[in-house]
PDB file of N, CA and C in Angstrom:
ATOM      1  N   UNK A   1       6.715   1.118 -12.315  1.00  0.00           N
ATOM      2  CA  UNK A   1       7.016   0.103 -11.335  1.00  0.00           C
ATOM      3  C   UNK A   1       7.276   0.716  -9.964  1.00  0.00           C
ATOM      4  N   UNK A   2       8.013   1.821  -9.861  1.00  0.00           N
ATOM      5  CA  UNK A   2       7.956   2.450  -8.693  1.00  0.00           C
ATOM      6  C   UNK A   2       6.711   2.792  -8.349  1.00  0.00           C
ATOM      7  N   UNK A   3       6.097   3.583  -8.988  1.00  0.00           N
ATOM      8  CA  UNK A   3       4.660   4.149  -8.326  1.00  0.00           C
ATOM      9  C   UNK A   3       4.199   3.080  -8.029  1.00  0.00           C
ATOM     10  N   UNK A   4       3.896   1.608  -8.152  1.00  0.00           N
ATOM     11  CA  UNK A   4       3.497   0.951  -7.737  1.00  0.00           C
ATOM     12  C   UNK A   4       3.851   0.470  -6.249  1.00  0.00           C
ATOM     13  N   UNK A   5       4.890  -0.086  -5.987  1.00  0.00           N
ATOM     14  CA  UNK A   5       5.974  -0.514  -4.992  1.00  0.00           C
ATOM     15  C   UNK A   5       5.765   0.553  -3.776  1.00  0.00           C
ATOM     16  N   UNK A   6       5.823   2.314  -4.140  1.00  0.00           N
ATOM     17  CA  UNK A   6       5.598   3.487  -3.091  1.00  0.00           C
ATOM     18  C   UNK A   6       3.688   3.406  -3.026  1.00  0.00           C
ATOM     19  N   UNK A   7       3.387   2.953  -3.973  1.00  0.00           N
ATOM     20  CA  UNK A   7       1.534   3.509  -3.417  1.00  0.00           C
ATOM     21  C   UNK A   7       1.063   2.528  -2.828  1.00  0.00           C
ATOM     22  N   UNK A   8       1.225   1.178  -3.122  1.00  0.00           N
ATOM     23  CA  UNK A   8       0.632  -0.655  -2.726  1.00  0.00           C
ATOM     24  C   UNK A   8       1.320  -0.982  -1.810  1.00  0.00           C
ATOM     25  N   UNK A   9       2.537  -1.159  -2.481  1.00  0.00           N
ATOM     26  CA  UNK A   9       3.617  -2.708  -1.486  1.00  0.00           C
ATOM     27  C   UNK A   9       4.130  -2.024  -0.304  1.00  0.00           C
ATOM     28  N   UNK A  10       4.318  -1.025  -0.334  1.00  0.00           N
ATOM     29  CA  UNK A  10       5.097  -0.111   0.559  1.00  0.00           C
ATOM     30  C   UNK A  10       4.290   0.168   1.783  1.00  0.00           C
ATOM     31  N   UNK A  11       2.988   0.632   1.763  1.00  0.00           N
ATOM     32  CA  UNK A  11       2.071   1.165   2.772  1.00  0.00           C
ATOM     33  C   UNK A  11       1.261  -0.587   3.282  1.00  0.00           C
ATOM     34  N   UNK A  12       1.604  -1.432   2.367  1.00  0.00           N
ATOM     35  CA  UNK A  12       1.142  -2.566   3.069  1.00  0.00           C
ATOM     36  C   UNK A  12       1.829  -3.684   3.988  1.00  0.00           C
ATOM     37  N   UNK A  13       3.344  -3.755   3.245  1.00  0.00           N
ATOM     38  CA  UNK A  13       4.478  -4.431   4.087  1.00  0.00           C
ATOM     39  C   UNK A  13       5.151  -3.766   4.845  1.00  0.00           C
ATOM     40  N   UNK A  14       4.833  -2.228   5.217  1.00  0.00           N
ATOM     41  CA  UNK A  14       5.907  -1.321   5.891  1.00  0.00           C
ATOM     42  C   UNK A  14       5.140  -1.760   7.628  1.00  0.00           C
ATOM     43  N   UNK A  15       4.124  -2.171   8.220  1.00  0.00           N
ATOM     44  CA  UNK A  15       4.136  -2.464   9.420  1.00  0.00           C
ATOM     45  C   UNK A  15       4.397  -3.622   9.508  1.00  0.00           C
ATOM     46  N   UNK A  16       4.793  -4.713   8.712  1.00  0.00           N
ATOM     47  CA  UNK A  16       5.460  -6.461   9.025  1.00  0.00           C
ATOM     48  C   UNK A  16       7.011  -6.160   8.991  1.00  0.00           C
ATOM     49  N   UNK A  17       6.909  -5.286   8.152  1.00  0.00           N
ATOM     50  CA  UNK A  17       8.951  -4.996   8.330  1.00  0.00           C
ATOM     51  C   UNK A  17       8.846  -4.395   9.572  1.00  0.00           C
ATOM     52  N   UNK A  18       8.797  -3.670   9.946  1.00  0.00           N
ATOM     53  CA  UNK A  18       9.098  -2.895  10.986  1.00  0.00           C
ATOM     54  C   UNK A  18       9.004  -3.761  12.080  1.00  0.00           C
ATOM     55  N   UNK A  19       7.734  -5.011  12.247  1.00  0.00           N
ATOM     56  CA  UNK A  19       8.001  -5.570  13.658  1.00  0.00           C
ATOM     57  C   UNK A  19       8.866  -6.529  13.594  1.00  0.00           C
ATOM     58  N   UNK A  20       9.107  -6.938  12.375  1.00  0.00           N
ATOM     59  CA  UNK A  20      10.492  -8.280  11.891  1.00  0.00           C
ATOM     60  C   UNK A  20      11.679  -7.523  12.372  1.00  0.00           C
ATOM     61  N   UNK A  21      12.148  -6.373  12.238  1.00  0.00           N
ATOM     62  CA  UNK A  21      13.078  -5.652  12.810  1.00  0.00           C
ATOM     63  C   UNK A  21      12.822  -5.563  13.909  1.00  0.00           C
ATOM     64  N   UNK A  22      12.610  -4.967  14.022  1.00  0.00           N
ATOM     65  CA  UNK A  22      11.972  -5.116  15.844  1.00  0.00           C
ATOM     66  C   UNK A  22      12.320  -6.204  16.825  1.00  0.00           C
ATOM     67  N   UNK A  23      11.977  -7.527  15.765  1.00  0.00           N
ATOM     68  CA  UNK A  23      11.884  -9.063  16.560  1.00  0.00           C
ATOM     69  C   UNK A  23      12.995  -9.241  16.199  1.00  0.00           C
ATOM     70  N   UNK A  24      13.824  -8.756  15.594  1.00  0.00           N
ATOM     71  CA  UNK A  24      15.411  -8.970  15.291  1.00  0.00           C
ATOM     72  C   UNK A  24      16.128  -8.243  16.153  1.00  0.00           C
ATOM     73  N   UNK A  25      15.575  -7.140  16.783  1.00  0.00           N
ATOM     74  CA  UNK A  25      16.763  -6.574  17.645  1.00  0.00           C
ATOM     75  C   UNK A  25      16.150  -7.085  18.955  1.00  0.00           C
ATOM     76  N   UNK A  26      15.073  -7.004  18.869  1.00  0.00           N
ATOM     77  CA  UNK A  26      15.094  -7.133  20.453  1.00  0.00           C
ATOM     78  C   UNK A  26      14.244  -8.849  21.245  1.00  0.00           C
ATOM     79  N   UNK A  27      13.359  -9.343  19.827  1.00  0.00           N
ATOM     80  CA  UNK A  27      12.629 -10.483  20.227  1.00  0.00           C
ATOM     81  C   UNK A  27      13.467 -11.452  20.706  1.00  0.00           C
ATOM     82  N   UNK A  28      14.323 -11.420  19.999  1.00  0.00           N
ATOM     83  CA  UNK A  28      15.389 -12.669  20.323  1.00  0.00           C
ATOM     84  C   UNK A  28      15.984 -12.671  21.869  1.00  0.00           C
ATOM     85  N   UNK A  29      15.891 -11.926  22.377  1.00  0.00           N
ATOM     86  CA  UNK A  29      15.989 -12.393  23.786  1.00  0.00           C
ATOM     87  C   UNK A  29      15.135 -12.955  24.565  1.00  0.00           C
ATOM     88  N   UNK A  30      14.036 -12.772  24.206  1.00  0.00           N
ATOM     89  CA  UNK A  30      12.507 -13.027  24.500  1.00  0.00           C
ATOM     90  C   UNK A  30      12.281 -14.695  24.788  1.00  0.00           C
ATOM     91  N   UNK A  31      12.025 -15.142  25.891  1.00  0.00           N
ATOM     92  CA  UNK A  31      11.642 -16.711  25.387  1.00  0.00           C
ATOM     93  C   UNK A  31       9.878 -17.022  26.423  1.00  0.00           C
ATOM     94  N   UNK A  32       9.194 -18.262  25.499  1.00  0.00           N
ATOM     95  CA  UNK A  32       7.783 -18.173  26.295  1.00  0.00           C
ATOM     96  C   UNK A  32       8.214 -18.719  27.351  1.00  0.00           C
ATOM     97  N   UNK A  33       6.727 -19.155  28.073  1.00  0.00           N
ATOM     98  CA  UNK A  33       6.635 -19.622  29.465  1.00  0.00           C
ATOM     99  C   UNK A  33       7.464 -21.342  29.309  1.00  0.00           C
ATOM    100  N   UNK A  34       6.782 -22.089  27.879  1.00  0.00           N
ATOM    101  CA  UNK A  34       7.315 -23.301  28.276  1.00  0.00           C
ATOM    102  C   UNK A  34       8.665 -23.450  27.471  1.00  0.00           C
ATOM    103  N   UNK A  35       9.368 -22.306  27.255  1.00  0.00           N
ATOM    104  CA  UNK A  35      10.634 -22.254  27.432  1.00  0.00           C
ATOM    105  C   UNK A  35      11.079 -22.288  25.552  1.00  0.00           C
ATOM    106  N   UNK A  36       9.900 -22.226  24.261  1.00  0.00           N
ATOM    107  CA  UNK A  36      10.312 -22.558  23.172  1.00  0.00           C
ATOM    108  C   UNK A  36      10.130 -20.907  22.676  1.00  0.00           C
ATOM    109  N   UNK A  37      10.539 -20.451  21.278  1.00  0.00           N
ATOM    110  CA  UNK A  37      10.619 -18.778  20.920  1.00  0.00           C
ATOM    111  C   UNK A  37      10.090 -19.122  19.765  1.00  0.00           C
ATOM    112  N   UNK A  38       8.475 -19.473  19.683  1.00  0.00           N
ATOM    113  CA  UNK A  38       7.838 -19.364  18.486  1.00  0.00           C
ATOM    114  C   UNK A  38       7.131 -18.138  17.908  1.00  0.00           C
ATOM    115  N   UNK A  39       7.914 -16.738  18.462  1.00  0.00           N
ATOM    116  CA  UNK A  39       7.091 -15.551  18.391  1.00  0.00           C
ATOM    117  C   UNK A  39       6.517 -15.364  16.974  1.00  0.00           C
ATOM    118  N   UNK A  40       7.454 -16.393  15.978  1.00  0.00           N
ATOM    119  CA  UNK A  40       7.527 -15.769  14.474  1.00  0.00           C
ATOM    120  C   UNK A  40       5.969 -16.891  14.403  1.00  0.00           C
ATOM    121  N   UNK A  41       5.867 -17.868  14.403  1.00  0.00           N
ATOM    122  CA  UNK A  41       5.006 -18.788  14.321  1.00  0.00           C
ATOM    123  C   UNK A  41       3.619 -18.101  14.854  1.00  0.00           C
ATOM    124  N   UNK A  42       3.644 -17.676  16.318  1.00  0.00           N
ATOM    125  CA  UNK A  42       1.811 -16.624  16.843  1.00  0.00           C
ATOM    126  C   UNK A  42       2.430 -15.361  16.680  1.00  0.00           C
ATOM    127  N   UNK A  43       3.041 -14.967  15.994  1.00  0.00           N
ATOM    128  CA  UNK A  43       3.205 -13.292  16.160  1.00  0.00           C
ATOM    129  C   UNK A  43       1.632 -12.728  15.511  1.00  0.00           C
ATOM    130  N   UNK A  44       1.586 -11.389  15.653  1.00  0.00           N
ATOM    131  CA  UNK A  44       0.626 -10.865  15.871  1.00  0.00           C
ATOM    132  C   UNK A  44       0.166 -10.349  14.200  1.00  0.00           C
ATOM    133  N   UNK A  45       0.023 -11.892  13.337  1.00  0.00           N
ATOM    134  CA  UNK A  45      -0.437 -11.406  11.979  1.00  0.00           C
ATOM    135  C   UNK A  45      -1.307 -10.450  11.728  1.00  0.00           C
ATOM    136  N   UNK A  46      -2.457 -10.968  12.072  1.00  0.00           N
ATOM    137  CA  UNK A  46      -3.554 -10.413  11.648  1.00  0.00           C
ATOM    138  C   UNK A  46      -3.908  -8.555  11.955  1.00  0.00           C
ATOM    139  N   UNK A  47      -2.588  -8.681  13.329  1.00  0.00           N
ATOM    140  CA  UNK A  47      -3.283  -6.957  13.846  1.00  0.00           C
ATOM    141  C   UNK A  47      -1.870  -6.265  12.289  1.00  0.00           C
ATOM    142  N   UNK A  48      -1.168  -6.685  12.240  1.00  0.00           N
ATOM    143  CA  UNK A  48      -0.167  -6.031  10.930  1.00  0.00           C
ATOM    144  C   UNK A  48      -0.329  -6.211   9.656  1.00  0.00           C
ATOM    145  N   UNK A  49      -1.740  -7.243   9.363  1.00  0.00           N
ATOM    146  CA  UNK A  49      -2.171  -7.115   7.874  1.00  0.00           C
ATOM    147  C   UNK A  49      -3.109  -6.005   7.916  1.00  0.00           C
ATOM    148  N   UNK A  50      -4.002  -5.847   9.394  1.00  0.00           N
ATOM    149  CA  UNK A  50      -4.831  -4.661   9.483  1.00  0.00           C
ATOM    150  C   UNK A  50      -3.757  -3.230   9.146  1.00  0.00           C
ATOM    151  N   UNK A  51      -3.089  -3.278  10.019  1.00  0.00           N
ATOM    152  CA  UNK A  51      -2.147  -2.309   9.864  1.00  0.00           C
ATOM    153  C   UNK A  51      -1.766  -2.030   8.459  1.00  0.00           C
ATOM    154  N   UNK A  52      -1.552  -2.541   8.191  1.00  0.00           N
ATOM    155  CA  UNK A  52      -0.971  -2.359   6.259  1.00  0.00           C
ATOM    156  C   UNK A  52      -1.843  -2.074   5.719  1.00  0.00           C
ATOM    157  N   UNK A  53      -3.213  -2.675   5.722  1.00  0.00           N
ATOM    158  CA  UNK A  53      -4.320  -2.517   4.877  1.00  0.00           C
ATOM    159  C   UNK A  53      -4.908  -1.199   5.147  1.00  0.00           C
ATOM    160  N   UNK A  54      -4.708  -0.498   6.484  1.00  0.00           N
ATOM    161  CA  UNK A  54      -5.347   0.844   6.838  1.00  0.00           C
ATOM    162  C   UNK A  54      -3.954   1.763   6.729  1.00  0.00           C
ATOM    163  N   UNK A  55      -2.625   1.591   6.212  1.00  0.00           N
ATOM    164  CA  UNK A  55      -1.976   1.907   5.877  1.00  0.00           C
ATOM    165  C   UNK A  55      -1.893   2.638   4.321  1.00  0.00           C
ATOM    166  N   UNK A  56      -2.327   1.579   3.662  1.00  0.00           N
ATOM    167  CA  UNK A  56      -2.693   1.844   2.111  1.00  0.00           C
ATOM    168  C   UNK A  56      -3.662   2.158   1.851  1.00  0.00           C
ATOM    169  N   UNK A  57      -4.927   2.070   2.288  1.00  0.00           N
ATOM    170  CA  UNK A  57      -5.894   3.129   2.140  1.00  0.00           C
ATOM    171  C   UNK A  57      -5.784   4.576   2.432  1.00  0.00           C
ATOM    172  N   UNK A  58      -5.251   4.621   3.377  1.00  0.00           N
ATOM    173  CA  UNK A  58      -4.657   6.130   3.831  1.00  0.00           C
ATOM    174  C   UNK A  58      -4.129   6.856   2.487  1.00  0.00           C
ATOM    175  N   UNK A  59      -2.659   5.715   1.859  1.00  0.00           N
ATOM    176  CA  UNK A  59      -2.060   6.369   0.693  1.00  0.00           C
ATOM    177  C   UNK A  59      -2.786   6.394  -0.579  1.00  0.00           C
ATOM    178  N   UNK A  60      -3.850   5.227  -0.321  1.00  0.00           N
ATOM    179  CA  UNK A  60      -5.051   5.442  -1.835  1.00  0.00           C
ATOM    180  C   UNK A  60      -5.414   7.267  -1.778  1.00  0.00           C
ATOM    181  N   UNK A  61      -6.241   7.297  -0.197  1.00  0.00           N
ATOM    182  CA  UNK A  61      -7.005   8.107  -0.226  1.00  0.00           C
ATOM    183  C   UNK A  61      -6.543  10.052  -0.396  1.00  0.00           C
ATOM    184  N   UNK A  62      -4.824   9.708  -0.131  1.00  0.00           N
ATOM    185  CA  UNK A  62      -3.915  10.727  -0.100  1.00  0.00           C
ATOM    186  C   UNK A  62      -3.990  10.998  -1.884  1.00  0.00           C
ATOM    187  N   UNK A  63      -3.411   9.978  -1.939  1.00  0.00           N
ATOM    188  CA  UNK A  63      -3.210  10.366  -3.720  1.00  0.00           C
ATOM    189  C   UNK A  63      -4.385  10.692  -4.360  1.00  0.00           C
ATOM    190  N   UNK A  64      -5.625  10.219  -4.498  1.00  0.00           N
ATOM    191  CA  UNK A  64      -6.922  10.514  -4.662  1.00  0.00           C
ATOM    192  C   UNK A  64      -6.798  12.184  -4.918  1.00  0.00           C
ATOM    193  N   UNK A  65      -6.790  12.483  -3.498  1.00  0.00           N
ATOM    194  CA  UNK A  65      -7.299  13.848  -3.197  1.00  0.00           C
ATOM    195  C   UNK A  65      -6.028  15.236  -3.800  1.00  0.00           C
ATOM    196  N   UNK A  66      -4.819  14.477  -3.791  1.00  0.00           N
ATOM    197  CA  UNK A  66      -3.878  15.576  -4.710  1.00  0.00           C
ATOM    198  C   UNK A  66      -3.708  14.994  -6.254  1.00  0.00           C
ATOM    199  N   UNK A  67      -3.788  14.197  -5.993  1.00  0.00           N
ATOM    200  CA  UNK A  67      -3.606  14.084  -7.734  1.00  0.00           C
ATOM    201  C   UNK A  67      -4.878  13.962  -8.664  1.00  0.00           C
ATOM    202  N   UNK A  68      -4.374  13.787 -10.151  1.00  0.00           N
ATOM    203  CA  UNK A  68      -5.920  13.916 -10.900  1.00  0.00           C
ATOM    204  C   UNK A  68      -6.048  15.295 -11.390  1.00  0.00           C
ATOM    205  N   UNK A  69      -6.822  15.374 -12.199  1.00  0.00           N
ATOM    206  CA  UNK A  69      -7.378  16.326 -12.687  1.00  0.00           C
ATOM    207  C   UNK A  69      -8.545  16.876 -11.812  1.00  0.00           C
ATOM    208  N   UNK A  70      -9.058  18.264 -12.084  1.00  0.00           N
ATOM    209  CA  UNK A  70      -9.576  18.454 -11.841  1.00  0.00           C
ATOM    210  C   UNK A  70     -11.357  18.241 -11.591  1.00  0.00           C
ATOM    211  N   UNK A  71     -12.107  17.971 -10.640  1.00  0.00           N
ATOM    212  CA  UNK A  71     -13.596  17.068 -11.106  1.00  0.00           C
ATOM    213  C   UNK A  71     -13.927  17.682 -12.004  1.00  0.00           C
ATOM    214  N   UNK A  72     -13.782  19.426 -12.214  1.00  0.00           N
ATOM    215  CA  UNK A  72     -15.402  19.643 -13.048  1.00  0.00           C
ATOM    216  C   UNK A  72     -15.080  19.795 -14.470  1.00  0.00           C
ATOM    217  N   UNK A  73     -13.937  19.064 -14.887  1.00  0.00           N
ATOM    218  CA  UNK A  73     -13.746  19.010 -16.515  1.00  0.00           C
ATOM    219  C   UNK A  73     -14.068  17.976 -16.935  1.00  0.00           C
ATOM    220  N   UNK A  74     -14.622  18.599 -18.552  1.00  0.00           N
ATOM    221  CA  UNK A  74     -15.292  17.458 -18.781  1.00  0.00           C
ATOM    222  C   UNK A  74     -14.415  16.654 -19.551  1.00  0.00           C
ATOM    223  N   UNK A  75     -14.987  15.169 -19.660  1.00  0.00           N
ATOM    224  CA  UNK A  75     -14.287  14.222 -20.260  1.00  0.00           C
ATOM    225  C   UNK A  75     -14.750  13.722 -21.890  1.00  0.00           C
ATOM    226  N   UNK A  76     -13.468  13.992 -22.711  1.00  0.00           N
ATOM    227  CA  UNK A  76     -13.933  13.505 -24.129  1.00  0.00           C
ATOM    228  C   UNK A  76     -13.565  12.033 -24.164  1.00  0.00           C
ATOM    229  N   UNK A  77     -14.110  11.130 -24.578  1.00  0.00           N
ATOM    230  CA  UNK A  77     -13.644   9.926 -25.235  1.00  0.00           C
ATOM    231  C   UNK A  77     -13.113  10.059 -26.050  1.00  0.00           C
ATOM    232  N   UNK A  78     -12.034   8.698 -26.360  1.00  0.00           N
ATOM    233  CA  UNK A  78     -11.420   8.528 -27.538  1.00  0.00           C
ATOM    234  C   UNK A  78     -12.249   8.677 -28.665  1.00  0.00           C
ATOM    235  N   UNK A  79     -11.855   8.912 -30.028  1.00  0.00           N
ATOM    236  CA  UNK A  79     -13.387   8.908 -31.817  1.00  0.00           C
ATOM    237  C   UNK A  79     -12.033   9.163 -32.391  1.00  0.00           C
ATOM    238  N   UNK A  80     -12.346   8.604 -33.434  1.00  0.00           N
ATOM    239  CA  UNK A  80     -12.119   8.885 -34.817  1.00  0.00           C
ATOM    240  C   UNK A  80     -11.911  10.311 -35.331  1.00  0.00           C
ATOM    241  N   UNK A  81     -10.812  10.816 -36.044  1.00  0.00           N
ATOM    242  CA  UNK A  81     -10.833  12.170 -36.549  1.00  0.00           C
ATOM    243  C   UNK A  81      -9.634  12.321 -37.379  1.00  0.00           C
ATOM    244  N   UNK A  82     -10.344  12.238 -38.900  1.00  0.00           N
ATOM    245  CA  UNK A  82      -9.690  12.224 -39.923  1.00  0.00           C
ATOM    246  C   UNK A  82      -8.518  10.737 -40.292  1.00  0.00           C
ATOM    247  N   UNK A  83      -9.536   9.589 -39.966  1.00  0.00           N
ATOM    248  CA  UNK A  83      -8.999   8.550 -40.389  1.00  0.00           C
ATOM    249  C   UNK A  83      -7.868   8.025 -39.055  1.00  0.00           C
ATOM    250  N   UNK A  84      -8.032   8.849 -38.128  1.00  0.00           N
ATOM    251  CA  UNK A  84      -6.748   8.320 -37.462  1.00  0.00           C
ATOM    252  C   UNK A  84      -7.665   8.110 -35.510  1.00  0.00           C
ATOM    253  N   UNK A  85      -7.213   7.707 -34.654  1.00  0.00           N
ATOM    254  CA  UNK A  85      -7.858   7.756 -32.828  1.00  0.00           C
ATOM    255  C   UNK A  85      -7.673   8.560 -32.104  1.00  0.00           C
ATOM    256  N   UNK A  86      -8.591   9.544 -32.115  1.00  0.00           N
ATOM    257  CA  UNK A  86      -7.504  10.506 -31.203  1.00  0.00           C
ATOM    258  C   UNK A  86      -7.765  10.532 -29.470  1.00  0.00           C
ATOM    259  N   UNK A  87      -6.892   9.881 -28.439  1.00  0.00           N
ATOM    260  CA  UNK A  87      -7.163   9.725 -27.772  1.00  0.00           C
ATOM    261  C   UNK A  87      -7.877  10.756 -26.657  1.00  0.00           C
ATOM    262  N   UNK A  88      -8.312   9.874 -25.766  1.00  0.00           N
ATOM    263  CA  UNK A  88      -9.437  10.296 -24.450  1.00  0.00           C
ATOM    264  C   UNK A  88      -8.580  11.405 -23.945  1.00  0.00           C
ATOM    265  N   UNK A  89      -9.282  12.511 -23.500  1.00  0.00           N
ATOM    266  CA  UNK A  89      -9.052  13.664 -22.753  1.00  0.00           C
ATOM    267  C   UNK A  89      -9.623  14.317 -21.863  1.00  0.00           C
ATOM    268  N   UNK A  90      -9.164  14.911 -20.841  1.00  0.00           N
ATOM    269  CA  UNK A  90     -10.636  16.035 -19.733  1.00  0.00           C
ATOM    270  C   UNK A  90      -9.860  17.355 -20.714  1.00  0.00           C
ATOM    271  N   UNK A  91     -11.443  18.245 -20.528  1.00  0.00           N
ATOM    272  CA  UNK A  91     -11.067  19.673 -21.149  1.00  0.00           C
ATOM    273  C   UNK A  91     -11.586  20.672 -20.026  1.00  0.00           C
TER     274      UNK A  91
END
């Protein structure tokens, strides 16, 4: 459950938190031209789902490249051996 939360949720909601904080310390003083503070209503979704989404690819592409086995071993499938499964392996 953690590895999940640090590799996905984390690299994708960590630039909407950060500007919600942000709009908590400092938006709130902020007001528009015709005088109403709908920053939360047009705030700038779409550039912070980009953000997240090129956030977590980053951490896909991090973990990718250190973790794992090595490419050039080869891979056994799971079979049968002596009545019992013996599971999938790289050798």
């Amino acid at each position: 459950m953690s590895r999940i939360l640090l590799q996905y949720l984390l690299p994708l909601l960590l630039p909407t938190a950060i500007w919600l904080l942000w709009y908590l310390i400092v938006g709130r003083r902020t007001v528009t031209a015709d005088g109403s503070r709908s920053v939360l209503y047009h705030g700038p979704w779409f550039w912070l789902f980009l953000g997240g989404v090129c956030l977590l690819g980053v951490s896909l592409v991090f973990s990718a490249l250190t973790q794992g086995y090595d490419p050039i071993g080869r891979y056994v499938a799971p079979h049968w051996e002596n009545g019992r499964v013996v599971p999938g392996r790289v050798e």
